[in-house]
PDB file of N, CA and C in Angstrom:
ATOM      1  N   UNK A   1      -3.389  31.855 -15.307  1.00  0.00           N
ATOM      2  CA  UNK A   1      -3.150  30.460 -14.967  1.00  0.00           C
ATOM      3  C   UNK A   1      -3.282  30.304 -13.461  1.00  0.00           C
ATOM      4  N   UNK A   2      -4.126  29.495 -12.934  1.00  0.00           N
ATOM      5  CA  UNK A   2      -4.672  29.106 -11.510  1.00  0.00           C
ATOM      6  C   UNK A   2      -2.861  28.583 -11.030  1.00  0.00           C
ATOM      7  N   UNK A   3      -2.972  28.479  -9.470  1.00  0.00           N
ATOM      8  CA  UNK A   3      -1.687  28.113  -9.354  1.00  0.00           C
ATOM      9  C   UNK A   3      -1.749  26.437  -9.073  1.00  0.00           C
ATOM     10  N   UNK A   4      -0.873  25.942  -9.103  1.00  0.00           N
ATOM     11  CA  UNK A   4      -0.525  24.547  -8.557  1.00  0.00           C
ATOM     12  C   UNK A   4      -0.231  24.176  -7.707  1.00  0.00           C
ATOM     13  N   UNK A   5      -1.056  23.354  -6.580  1.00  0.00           N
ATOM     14  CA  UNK A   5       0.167  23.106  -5.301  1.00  0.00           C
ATOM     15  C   UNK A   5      -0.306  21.174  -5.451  1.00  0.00           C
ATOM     16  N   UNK A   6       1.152  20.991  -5.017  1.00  0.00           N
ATOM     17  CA  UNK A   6       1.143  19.098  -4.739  1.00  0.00           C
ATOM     18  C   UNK A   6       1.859  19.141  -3.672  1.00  0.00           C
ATOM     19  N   UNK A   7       1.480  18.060  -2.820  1.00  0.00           N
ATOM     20  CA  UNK A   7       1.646  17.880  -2.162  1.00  0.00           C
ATOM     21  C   UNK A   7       1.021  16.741  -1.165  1.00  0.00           C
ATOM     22  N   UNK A   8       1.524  15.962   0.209  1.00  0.00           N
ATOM     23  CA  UNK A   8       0.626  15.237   0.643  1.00  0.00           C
ATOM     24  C   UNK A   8       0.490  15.238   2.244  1.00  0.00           C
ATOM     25  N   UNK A   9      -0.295  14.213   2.848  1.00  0.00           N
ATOM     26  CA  UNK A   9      -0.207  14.646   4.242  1.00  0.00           C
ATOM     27  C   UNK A   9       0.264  13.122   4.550  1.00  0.00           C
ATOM     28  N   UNK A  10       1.660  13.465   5.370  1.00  0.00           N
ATOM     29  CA  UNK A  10       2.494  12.316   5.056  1.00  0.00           C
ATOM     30  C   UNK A  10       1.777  11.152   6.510  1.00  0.00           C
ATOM     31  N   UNK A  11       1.723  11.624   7.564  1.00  0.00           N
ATOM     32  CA  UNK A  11       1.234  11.567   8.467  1.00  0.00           C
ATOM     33  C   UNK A  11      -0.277  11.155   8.487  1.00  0.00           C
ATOM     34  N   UNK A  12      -1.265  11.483   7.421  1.00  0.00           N
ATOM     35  CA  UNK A  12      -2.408  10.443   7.167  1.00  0.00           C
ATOM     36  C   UNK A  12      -1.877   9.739   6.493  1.00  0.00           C
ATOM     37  N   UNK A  13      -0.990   9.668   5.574  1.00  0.00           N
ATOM     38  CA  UNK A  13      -0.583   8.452   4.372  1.00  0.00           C
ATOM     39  C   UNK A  13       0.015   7.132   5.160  1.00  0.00           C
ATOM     40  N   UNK A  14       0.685   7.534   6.017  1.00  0.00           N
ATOM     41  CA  UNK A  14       1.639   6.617   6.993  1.00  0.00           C
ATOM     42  C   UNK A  14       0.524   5.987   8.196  1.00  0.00           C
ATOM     43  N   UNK A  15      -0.273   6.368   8.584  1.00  0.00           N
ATOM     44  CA  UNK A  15      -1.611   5.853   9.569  1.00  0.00           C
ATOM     45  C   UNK A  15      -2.429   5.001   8.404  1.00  0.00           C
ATOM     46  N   UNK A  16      -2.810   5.535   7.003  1.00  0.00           N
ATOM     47  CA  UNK A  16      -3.674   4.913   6.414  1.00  0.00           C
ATOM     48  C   UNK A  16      -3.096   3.167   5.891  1.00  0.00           C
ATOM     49  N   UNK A  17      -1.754   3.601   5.950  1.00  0.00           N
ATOM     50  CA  UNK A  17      -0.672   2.410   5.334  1.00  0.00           C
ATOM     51  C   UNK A  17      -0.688   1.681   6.423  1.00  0.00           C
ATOM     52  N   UNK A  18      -0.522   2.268   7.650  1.00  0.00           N
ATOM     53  CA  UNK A  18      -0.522   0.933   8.592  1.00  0.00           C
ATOM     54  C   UNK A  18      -2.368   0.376   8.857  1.00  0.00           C
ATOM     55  N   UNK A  19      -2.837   0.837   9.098  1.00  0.00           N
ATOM     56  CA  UNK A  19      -4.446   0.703   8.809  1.00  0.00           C
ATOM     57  C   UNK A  19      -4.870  -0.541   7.719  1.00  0.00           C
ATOM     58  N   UNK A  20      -4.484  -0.322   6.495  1.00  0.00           N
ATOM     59  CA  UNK A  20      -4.150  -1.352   5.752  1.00  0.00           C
ATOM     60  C   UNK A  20      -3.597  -2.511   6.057  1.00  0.00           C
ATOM     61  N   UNK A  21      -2.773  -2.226   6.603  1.00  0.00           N
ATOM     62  CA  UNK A  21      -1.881  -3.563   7.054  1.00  0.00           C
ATOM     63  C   UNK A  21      -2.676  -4.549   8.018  1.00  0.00           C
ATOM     64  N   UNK A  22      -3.339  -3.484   8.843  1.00  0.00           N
ATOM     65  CA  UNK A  22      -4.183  -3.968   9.887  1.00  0.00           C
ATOM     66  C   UNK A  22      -5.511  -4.685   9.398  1.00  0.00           C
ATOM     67  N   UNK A  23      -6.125  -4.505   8.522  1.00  0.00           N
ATOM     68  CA  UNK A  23      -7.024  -4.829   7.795  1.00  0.00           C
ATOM     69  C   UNK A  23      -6.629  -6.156   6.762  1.00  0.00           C
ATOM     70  N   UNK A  24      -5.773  -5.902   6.080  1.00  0.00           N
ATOM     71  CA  UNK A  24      -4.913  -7.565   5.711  1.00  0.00           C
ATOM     72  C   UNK A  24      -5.009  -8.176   7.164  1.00  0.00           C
ATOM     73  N   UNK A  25      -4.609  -8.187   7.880  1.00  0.00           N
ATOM     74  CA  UNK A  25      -4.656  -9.415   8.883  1.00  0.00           C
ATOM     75  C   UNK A  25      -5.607  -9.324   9.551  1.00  0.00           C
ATOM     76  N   UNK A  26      -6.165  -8.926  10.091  1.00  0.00           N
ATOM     77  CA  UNK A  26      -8.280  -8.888  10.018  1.00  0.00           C
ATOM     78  C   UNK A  26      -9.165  -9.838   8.839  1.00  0.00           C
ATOM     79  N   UNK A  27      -8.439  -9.423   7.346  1.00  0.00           N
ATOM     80  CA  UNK A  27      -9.405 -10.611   6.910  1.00  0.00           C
ATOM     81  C   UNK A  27      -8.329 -11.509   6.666  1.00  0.00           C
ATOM     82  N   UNK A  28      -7.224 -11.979   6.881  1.00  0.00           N
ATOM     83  CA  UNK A  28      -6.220 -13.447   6.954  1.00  0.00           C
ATOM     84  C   UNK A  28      -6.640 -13.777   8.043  1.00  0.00           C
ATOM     85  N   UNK A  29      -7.068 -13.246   9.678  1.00  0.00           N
ATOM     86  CA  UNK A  29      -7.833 -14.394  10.605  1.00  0.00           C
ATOM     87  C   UNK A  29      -9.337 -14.645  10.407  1.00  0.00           C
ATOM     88  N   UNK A  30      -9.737 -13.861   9.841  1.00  0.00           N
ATOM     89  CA  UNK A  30     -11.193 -14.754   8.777  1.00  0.00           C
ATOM     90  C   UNK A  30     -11.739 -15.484   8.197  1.00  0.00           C
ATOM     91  N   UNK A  31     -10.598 -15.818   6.968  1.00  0.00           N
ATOM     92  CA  UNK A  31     -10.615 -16.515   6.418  1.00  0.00           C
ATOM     93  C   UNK A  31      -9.111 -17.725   6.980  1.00  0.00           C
ATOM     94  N   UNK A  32      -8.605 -17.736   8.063  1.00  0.00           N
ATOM     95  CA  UNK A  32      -8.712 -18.744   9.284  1.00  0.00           C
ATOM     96  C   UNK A  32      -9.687 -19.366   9.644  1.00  0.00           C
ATOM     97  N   UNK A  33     -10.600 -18.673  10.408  1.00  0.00           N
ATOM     98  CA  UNK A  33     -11.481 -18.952  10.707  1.00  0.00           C
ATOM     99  C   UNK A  33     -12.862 -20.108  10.261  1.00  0.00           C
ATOM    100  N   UNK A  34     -12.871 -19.175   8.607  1.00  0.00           N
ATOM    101  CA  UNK A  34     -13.612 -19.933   7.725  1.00  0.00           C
ATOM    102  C   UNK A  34     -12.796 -21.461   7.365  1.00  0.00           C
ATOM    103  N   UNK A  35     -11.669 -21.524   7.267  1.00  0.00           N
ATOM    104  CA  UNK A  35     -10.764 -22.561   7.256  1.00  0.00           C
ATOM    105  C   UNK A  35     -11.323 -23.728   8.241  1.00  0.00           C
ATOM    106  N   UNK A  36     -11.050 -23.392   9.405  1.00  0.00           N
ATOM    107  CA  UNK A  36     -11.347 -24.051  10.884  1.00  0.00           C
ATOM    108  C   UNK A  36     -12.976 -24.870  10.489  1.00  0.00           C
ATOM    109  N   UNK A  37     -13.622 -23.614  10.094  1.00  0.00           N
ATOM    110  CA  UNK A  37     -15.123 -24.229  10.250  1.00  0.00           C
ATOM    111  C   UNK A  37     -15.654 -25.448   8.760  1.00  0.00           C
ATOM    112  N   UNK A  38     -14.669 -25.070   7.955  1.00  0.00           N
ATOM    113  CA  UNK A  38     -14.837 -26.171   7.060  1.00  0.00           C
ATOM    114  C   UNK A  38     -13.774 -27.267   7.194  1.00  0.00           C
ATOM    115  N   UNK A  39     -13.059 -27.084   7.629  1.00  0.00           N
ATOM    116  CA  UNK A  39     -12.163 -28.573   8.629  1.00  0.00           C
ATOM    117  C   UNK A  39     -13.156 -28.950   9.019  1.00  0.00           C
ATOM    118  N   UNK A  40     -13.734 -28.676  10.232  1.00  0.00           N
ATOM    119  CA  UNK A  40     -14.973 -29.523  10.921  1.00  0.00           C
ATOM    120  C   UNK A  40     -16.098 -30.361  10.261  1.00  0.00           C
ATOM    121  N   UNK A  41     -16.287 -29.746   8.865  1.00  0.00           N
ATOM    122  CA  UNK A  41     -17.514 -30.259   8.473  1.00  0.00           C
ATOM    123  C   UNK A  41     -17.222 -32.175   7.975  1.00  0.00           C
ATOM    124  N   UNK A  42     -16.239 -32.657   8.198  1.00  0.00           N
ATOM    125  CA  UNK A  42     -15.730 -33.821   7.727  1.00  0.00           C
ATOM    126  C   UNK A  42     -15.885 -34.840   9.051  1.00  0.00           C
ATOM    127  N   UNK A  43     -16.109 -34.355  10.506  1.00  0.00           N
ATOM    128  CA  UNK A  43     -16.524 -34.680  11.252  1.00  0.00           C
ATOM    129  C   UNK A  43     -17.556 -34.449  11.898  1.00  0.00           C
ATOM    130  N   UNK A  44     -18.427 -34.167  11.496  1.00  0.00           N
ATOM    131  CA  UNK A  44     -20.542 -33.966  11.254  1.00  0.00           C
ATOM    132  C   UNK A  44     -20.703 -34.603   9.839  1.00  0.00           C
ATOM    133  N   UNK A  45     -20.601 -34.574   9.076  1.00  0.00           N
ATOM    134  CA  UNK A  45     -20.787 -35.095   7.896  1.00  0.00           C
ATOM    135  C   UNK A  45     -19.765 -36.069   6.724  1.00  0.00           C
ATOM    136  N   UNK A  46     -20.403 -36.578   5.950  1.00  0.00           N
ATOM    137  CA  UNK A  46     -19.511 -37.622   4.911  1.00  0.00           C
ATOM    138  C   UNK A  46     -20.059 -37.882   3.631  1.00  0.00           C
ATOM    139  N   UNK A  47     -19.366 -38.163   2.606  1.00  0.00           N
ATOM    140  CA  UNK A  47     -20.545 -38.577   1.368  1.00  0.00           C
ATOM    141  C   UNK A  47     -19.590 -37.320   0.397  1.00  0.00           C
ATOM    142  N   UNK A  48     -20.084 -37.897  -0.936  1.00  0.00           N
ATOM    143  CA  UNK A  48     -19.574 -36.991  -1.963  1.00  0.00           C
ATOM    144  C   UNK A  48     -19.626 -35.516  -2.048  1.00  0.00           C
ATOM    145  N   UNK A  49     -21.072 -35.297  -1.629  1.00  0.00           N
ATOM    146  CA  UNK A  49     -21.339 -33.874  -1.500  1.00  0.00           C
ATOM    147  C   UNK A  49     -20.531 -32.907  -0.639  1.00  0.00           C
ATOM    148  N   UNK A  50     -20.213 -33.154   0.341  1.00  0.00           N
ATOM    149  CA  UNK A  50     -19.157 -33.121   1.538  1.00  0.00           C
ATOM    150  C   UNK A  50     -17.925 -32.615   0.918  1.00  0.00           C
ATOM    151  N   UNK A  51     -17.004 -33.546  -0.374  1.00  0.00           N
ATOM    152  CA  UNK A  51     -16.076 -33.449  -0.687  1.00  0.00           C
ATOM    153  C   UNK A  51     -16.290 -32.635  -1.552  1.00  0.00           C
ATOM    154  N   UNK A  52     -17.435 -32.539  -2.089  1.00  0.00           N
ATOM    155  CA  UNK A  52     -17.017 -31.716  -3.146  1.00  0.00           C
ATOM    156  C   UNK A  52     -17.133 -29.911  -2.412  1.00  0.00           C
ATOM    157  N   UNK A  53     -17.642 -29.699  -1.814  1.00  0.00           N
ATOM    158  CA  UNK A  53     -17.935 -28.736  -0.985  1.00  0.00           C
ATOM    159  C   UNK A  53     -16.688 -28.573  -0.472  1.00  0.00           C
ATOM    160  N   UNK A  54     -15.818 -29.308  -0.055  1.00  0.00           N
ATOM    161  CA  UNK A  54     -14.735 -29.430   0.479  1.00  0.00           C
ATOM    162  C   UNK A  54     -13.234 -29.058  -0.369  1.00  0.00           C
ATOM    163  N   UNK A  55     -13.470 -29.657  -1.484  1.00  0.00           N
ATOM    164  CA  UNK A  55     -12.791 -29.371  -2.896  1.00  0.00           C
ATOM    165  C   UNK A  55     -12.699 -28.405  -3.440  1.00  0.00           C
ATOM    166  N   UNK A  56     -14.143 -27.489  -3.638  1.00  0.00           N
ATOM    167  CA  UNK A  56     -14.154 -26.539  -3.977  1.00  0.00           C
ATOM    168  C   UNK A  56     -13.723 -25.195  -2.813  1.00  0.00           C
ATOM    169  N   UNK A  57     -14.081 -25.010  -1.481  1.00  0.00           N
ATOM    170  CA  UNK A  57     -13.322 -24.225  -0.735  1.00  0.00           C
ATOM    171  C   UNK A  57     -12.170 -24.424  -0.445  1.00  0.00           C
ATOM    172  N   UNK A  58     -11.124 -25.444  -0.871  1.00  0.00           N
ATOM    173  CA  UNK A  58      -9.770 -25.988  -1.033  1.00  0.00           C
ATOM    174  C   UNK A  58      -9.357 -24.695  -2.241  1.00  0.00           C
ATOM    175  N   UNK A  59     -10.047 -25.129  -3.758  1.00  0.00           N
ATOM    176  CA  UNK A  59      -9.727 -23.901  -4.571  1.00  0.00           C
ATOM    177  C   UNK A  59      -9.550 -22.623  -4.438  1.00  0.00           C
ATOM    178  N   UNK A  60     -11.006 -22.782  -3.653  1.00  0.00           N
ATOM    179  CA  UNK A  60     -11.086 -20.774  -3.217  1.00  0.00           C
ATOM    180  C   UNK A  60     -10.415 -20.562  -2.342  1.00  0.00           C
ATOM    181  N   UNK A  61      -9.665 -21.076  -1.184  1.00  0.00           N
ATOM    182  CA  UNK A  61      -8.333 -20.826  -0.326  1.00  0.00           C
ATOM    183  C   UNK A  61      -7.026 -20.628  -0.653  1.00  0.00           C
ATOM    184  N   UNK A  62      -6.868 -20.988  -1.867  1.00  0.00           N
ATOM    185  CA  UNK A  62      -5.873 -20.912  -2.685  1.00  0.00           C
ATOM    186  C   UNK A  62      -5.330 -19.567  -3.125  1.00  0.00           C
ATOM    187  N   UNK A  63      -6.417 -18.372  -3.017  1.00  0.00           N
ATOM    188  CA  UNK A  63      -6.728 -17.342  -3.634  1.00  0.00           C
ATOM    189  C   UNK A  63      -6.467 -16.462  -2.177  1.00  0.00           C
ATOM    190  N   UNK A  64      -6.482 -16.878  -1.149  1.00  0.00           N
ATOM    191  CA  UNK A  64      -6.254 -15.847   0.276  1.00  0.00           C
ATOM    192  C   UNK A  64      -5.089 -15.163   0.110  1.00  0.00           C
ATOM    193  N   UNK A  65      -3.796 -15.805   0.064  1.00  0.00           N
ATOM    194  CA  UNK A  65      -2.453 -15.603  -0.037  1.00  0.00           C
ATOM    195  C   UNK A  65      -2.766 -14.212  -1.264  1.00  0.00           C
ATOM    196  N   UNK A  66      -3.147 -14.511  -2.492  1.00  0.00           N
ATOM    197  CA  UNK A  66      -2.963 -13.475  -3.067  1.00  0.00           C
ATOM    198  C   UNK A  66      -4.038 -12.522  -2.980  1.00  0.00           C
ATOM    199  N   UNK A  67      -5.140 -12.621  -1.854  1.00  0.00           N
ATOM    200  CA  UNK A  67      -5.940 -11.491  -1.722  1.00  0.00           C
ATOM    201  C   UNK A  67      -5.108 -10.669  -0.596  1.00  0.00           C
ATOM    202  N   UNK A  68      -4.310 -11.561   0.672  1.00  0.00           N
ATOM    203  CA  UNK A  68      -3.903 -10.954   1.295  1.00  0.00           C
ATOM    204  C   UNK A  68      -2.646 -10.172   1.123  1.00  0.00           C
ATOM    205  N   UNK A  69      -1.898 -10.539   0.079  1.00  0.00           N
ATOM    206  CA  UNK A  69      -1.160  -9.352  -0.799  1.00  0.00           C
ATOM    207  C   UNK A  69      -0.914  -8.368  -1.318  1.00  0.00           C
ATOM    208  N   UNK A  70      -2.199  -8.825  -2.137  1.00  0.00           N
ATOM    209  CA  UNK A  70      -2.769  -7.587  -2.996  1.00  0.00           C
ATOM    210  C   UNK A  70      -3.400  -6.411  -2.278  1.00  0.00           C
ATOM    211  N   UNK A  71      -3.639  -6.681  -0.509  1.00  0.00           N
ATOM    212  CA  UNK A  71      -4.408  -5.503  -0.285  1.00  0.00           C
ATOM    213  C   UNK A  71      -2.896  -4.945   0.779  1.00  0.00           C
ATOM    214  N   UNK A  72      -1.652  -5.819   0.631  1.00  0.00           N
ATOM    215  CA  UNK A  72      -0.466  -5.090   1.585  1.00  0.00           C
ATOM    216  C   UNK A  72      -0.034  -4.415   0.407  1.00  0.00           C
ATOM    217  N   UNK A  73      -0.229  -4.845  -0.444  1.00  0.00           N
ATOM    218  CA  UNK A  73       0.546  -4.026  -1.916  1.00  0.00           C
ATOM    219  C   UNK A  73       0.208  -2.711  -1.846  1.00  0.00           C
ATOM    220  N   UNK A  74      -1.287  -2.306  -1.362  1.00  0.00           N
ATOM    221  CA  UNK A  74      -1.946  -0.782  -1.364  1.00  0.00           C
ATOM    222  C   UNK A  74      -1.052  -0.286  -0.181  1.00  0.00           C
ATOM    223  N   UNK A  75      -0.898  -0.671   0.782  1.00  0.00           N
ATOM    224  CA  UNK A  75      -0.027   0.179   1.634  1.00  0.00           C
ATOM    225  C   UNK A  75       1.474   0.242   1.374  1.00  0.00           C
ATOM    226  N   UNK A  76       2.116  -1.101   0.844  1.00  0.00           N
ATOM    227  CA  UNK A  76       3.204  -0.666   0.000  1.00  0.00           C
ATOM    228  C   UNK A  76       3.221   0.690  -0.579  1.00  0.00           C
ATOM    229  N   UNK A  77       2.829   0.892  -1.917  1.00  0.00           N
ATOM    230  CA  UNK A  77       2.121   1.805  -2.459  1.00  0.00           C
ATOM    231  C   UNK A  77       2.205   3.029  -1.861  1.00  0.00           C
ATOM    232  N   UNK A  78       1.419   3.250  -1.062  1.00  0.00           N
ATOM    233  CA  UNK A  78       1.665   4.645   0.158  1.00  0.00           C
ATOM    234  C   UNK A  78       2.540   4.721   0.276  1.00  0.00           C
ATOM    235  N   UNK A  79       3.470   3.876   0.877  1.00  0.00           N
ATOM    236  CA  UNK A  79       4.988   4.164   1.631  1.00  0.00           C
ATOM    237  C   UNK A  79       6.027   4.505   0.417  1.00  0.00           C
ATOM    238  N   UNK A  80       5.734   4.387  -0.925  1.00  0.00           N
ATOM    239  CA  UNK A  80       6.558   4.588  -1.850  1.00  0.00           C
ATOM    240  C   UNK A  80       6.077   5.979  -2.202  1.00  0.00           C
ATOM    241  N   UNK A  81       4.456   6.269  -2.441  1.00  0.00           N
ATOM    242  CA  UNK A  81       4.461   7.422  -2.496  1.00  0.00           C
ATOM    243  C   UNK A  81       5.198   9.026  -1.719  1.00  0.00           C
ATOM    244  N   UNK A  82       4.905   8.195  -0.532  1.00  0.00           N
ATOM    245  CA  UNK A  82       5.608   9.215   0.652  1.00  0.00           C
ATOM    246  C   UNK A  82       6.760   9.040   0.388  1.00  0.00           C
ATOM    247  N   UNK A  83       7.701   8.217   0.266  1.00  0.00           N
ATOM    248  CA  UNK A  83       9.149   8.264  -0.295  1.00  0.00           C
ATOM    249  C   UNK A  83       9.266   9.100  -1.295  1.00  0.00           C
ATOM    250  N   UNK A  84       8.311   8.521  -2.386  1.00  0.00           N
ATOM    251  CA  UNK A  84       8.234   9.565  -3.863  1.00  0.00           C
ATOM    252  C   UNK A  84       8.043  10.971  -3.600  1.00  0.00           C
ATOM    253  N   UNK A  85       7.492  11.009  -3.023  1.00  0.00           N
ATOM    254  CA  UNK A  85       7.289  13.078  -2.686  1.00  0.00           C
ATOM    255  C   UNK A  85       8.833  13.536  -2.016  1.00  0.00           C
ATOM    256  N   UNK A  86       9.338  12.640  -0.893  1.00  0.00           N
ATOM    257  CA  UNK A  86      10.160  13.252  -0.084  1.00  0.00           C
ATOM    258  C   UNK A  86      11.449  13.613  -1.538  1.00  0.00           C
ATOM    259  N   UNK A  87      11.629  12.364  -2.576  1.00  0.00           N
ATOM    260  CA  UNK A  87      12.864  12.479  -3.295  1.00  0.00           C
ATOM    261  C   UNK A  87      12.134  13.902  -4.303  1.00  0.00           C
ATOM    262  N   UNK A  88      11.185  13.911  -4.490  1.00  0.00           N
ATOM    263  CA  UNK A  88      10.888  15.154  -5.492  1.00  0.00           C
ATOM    264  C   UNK A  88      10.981  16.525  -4.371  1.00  0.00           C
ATOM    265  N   UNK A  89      10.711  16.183  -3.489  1.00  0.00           N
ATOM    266  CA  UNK A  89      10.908  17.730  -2.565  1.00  0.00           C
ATOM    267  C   UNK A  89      12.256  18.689  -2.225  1.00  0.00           C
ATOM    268  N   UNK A  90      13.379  17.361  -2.560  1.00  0.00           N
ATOM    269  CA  UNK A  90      14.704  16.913  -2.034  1.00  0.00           C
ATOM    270  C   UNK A  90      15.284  17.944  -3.807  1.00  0.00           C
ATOM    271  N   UNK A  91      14.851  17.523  -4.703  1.00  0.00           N
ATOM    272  CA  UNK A  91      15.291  17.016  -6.137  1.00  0.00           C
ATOM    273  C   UNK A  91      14.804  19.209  -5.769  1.00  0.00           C
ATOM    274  N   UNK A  92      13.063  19.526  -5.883  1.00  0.00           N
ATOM    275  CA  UNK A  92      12.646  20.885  -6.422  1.00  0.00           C
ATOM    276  C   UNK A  92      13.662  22.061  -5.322  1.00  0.00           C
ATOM    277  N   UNK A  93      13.708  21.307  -3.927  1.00  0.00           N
ATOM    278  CA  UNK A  93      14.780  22.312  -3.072  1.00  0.00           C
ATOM    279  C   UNK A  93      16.022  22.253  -3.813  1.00  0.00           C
ATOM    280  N   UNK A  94      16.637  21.418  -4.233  1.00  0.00           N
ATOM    281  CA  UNK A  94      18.280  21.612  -5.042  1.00  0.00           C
ATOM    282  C   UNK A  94      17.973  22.642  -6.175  1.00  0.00           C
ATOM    283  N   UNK A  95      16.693  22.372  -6.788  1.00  0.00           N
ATOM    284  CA  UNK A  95      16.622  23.043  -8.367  1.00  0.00           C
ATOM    285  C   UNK A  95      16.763  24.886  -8.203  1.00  0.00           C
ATOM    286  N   UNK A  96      15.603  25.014  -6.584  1.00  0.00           N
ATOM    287  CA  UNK A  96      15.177  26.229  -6.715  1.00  0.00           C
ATOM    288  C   UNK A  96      16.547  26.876  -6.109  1.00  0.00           C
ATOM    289  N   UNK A  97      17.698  26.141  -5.220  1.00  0.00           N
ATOM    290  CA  UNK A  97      18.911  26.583  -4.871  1.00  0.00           C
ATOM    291  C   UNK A  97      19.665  26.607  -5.241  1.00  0.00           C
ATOM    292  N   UNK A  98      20.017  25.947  -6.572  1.00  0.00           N
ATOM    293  CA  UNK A  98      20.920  26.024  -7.851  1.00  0.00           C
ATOM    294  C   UNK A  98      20.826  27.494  -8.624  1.00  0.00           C
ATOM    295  N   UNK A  99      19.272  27.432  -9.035  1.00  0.00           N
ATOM    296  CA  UNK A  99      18.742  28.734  -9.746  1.00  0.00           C
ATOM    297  C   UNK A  99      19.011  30.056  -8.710  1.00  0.00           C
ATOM    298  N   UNK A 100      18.546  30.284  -7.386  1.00  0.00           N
ATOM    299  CA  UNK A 100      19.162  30.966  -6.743  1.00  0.00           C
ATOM    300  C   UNK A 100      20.331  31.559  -6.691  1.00  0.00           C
ATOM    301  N   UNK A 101      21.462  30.556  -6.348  1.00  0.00           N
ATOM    302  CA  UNK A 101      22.991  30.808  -6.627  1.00  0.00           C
ATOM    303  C   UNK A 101      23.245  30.816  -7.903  1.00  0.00           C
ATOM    304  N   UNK A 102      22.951  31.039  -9.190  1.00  0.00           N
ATOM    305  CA  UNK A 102      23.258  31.018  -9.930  1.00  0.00           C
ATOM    306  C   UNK A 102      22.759  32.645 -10.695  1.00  0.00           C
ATOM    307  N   UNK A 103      21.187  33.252 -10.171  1.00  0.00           N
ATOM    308  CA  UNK A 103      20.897  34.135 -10.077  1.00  0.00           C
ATOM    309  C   UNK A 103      21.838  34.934  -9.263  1.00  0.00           C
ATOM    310  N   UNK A 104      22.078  34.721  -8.243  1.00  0.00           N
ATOM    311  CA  UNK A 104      23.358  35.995  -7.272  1.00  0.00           C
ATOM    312  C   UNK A 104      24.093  36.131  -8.046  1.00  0.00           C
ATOM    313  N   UNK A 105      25.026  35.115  -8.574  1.00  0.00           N
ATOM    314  CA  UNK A 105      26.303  34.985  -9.416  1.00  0.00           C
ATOM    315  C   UNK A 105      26.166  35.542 -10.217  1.00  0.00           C
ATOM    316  N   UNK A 106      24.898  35.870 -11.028  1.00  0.00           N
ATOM    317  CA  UNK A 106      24.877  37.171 -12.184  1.00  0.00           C
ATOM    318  C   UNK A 106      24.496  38.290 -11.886  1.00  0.00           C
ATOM    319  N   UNK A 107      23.723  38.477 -11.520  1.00  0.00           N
ATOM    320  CA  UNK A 107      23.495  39.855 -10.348  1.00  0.00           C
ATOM    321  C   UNK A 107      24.889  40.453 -10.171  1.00  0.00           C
ATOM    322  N   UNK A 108      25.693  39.798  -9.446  1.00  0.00           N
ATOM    323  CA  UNK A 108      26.970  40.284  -9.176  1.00  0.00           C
ATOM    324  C   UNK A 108      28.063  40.761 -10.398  1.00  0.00           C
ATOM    325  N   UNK A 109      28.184  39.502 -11.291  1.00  0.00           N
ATOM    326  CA  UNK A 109      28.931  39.550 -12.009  1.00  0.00           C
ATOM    327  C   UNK A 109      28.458  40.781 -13.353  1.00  0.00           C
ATOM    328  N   UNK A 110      26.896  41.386 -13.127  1.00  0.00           N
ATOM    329  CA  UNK A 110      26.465  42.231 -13.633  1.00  0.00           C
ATOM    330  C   UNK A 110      27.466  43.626 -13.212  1.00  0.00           C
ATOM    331  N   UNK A 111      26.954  44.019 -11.971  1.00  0.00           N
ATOM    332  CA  UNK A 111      27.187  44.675 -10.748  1.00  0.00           C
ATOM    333  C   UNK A 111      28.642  45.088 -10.829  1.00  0.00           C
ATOM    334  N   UNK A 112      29.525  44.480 -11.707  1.00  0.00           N
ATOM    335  CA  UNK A 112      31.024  44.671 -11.627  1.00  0.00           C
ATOM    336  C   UNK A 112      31.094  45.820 -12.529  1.00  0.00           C
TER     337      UNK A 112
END
């Protein structure tokens, strides 16, 4: 049986999570941006077509909030993972120091 190792590199996980974060607000001033430039179009232009153009990127703005979520959720995510390892690292050090002291304790109590 090959051996097993898990484990992570907490220190890229924690750069990649903020990286993320950084990138959510990179495309939330973008789609600012795109905001701004279709505000304007109501003062160059008028007429149905206008609105509806207008109407419809009203809809699709609607959808930022939960794009810009959904991509803090991935760095969420990380930061729970890295939590998640630290409580399993926490949890396998008690197990293998339980079994330890519990190994001496018979050893000894052999030994008598």
């Amino acid at each position: 049986m090959k051996d097993v190792l898990v484990g992570i590199n907490e220190d890229e996980l924690s750069n990649l999570s903020l990286e993320i974060i950084d990138y959510a607000d990179r495309i939330s001033e973008i789609f600012d941006r795109i905001t701004d430039c279709v505000d304007r179009i109501h003062s160059q232009y008028d007429g149905e077509p206008v609105n509806k153009i207008i109407n419809n990127y009203q809809n699709l703005a609607e959808y930022y909030p939960i794009i810009k979520n959904n991509i803090i959720s991935y760095s969420d995510d990380l930061i729970a993972l890295i939590k998640k390892m630290k409580e399993n690292d926490a949890y396998f050090t008690t197990l293998f120091q339980e079994y330890t002291d519990e190994t001496i304790n018979k050893k000894k109590s052999i030994e008598r």
